[in-house]
Protein backbone atom coordinates (compact mmCIF):
# COMPACT_ATOMS: atom_id res chain seq x y z
CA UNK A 1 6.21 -21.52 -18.09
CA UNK A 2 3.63 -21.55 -15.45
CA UNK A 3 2.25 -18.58 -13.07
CA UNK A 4 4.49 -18.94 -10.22
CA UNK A 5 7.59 -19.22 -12.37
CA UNK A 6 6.77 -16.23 -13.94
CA UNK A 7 6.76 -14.62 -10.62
CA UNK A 8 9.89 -15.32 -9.35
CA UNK A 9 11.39 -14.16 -12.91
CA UNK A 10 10.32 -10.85 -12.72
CA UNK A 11 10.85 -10.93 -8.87
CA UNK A 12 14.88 -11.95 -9.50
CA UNK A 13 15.31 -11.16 -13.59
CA UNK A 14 12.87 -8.94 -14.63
CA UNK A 15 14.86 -7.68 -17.48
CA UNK A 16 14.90 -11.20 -18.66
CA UNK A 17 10.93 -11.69 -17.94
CA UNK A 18 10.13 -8.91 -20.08
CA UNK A 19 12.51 -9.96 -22.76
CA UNK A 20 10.80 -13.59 -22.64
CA UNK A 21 7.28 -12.54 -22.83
CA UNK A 22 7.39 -10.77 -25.76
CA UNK A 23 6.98 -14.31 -27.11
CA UNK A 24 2.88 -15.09 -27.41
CA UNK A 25 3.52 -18.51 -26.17
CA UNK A 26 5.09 -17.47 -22.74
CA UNK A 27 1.52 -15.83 -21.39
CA UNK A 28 -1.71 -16.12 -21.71
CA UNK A 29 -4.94 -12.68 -20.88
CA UNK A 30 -5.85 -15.38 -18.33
CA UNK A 31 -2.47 -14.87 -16.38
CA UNK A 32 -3.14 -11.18 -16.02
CA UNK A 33 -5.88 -11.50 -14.90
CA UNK A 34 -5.09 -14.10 -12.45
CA UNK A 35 -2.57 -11.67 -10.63
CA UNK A 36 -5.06 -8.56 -10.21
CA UNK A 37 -7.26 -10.94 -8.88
CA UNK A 38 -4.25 -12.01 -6.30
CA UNK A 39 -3.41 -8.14 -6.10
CA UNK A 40 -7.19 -7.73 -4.53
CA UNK A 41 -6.79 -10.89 -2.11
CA UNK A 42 -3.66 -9.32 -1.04
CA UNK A 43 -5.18 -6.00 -0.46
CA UNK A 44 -8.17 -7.36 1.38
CA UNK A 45 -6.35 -9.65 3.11
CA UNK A 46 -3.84 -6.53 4.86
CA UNK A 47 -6.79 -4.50 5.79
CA UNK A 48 -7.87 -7.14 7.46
CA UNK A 49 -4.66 -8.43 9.68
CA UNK A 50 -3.39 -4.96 10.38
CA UNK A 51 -3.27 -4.60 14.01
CA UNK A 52 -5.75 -2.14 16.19
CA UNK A 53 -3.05 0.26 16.59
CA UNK A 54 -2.93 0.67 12.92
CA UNK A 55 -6.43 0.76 12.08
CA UNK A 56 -7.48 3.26 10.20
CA UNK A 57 -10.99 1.71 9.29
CA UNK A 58 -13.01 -0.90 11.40
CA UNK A 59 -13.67 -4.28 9.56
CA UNK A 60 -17.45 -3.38 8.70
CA UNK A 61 -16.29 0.11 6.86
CA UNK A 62 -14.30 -2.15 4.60
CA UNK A 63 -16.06 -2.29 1.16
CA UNK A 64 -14.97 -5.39 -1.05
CA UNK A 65 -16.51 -3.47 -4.06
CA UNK A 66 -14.60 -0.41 -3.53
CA UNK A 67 -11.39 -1.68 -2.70
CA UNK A 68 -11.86 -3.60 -6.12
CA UNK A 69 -12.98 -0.52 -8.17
CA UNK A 70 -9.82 1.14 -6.37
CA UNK A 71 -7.44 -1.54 -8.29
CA UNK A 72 -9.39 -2.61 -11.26
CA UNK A 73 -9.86 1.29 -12.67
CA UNK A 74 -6.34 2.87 -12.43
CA UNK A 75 -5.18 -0.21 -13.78
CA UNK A 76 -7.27 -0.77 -16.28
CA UNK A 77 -6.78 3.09 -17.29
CA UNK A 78 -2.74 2.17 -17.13
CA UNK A 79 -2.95 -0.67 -19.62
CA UNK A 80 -4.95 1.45 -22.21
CA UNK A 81 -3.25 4.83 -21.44
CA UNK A 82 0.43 2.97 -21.99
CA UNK A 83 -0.43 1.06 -24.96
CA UNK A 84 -2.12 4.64 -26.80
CA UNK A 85 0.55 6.59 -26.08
CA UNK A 86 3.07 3.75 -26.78
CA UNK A 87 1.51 2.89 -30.03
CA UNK A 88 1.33 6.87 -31.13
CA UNK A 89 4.90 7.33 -30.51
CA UNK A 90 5.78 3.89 -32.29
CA UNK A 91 6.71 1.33 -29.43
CA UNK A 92 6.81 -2.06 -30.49
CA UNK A 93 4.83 -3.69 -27.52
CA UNK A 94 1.18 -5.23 -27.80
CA UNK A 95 -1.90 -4.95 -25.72
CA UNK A 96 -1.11 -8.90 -24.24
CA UNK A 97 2.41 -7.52 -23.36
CA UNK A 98 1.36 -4.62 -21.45
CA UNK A 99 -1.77 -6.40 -20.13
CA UNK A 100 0.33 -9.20 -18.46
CA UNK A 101 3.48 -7.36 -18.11
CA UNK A 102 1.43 -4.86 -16.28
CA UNK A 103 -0.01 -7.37 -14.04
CA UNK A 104 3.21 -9.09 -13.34
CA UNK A 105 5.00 -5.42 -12.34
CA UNK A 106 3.14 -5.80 -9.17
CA UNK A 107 4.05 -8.99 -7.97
CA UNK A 108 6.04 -7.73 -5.33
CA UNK A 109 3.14 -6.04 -3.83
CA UNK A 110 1.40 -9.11 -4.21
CA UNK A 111 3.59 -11.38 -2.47
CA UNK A 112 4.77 -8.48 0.21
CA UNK A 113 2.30 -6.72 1.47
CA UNK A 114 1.06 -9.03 4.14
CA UNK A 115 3.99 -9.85 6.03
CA UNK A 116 4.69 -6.57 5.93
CA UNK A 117 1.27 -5.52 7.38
CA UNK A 118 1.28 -8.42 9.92
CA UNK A 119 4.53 -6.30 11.65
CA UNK A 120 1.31 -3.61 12.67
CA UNK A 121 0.70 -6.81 15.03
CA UNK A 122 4.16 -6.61 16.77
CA UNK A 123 4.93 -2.82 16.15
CA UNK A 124 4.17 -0.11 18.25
CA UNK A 125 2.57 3.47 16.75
CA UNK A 126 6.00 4.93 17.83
CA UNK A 127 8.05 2.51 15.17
CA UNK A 128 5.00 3.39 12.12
CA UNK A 129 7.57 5.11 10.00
CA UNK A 130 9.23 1.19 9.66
CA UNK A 131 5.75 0.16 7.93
CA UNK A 132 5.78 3.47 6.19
CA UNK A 133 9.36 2.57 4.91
CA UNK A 134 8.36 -1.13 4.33
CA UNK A 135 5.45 0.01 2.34
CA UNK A 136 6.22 2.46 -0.13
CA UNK A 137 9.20 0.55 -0.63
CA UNK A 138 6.97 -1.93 -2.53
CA UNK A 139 5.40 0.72 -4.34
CA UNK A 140 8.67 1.75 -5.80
CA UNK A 141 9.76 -1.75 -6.31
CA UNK A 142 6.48 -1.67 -8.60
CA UNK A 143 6.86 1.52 -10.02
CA UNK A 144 10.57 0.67 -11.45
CA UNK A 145 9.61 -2.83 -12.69
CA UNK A 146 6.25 -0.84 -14.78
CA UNK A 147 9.32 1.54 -16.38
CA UNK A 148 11.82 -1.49 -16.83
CA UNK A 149 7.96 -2.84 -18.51
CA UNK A 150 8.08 0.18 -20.74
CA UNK A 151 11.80 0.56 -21.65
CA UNK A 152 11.77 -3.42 -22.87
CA UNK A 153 8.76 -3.79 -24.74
CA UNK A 154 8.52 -0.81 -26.67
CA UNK A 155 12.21 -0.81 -27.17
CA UNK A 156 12.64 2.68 -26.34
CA UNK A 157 15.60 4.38 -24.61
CA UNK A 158 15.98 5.99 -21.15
CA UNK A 159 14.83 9.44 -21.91
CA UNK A 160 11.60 8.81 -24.33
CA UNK A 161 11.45 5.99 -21.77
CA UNK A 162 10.97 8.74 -18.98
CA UNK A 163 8.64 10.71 -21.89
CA UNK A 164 6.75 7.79 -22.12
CA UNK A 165 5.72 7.31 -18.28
CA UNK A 166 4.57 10.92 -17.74
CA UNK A 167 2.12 10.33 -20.97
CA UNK A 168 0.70 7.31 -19.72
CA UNK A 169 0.31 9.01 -16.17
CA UNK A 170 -1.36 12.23 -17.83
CA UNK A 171 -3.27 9.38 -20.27
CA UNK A 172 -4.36 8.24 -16.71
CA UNK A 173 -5.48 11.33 -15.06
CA UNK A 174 -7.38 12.45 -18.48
CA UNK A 175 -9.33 8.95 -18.94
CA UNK A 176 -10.17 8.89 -15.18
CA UNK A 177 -11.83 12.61 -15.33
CA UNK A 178 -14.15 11.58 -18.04
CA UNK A 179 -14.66 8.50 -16.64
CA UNK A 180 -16.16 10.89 -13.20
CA UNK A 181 -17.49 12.93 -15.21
CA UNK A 182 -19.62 10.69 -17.02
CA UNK A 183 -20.55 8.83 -13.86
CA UNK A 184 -21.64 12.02 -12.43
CA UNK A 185 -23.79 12.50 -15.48
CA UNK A 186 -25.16 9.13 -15.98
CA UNK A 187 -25.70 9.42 -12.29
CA UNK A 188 -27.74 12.49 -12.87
CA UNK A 189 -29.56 11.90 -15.54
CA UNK A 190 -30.97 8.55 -13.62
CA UNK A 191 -32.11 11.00 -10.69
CA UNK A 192 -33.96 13.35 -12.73
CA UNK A 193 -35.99 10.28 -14.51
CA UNK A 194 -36.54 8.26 -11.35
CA UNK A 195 -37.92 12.04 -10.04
CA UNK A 196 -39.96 12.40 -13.55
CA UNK A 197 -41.48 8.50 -12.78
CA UNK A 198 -42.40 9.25 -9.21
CA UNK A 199 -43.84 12.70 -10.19
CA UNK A 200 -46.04 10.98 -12.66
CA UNK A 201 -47.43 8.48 -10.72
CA UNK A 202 -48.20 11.23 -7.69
CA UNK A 203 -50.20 13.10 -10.41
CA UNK A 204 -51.91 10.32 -12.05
């Protein structure tokens, strides 16, 4: 089953598409990475057709890097955070699964999110709260197709299903402190020998 079929499945059955890819054949890593990499054309793609009245940022502010780092880290910390906890409390899904399934989850963000930013173009400030709507709407519609993710693969039920979510969040949270943290160090620690090279050569 190709890319875009997988789409609409978990767009119109994802009950069924997370059922179905439990089978190796159905996906391939490549897939899932595929649809971050749509995910960040998406987001790059809204900033840049929201209308003035919307702006919140002009056009040179935007940062391709960070708006990558923004999507690539919490959902890269997601993927690893589920599949720990998941494994520890003995789910039955794999990396691939949650990798792709992941992925897939935010299709309807993917496919969504510039139509509904092009309304900025036609909206006035006084009707924002329709974008708002419009907006987190997807990020619900997300949110419930990463638990129907979890309560499928790992084969859990609604409860530890619920358990299950709150660990991976906290997984999150804790993974993404040390991850600052050790930037801040690293970041550090380069300072103070760039400083040490440049006091050197003033001396000598």
């Amino acid at each position: 089953m190709n890319t875009l079929q997988l789409i609409r499945q978990v767009i119109v059955h994802p009950i069924d598409f997370f059922y179905d890819i439990q089978n190796p054949k159905r996906i391939s890593w490549l897939q899932g990475v595929l649809l971050i990499l749509l995910l960040f054309v998406a987001k790059m793609l809204s900033l840049i057709v929201t209308g003035y009245a919307f702006e919140t940022r002009q056009p040179y502010e935007i940062s391709w890097v960070y708006e990558f780092m923004w999507i690539i880290v919490p959902w890269g910390a997601y993927c690893v955070s589920n599949w720990a906890v998941s494994t520890i409390l003995e789910g039955e899904g794999k990396f691939k699964e949650i990798f792709v399934g992941s992925a897939f989850a935010l299709a309807p963000y993917i496919l969504f999110i510039v139509p509904v930013t092009l309304l900025t173009n036609i909206l006035s400030l006084d009707e924002q709260s329709i974008i708002l709507f419009l907006s987190n709407l997807l990020l619900v519609w997300c949110g419930w197709l990463l638990l129907v993710k979890i309560k499928v693969l790992h084969d859990f039920e609604l409860g530890k299903m619920v358990g299950i979510a709150l660990l991976t969040v906290i997984g999150m949270v804790i993974m993404l402190f040390v991850l600052i943290l050790m930037y801040g160090l690293i970041n550090q620690f380069c300072s103070f020998i760039l400083d040490l090279i440049k006091e050197v050569r003033f001396r000598y």
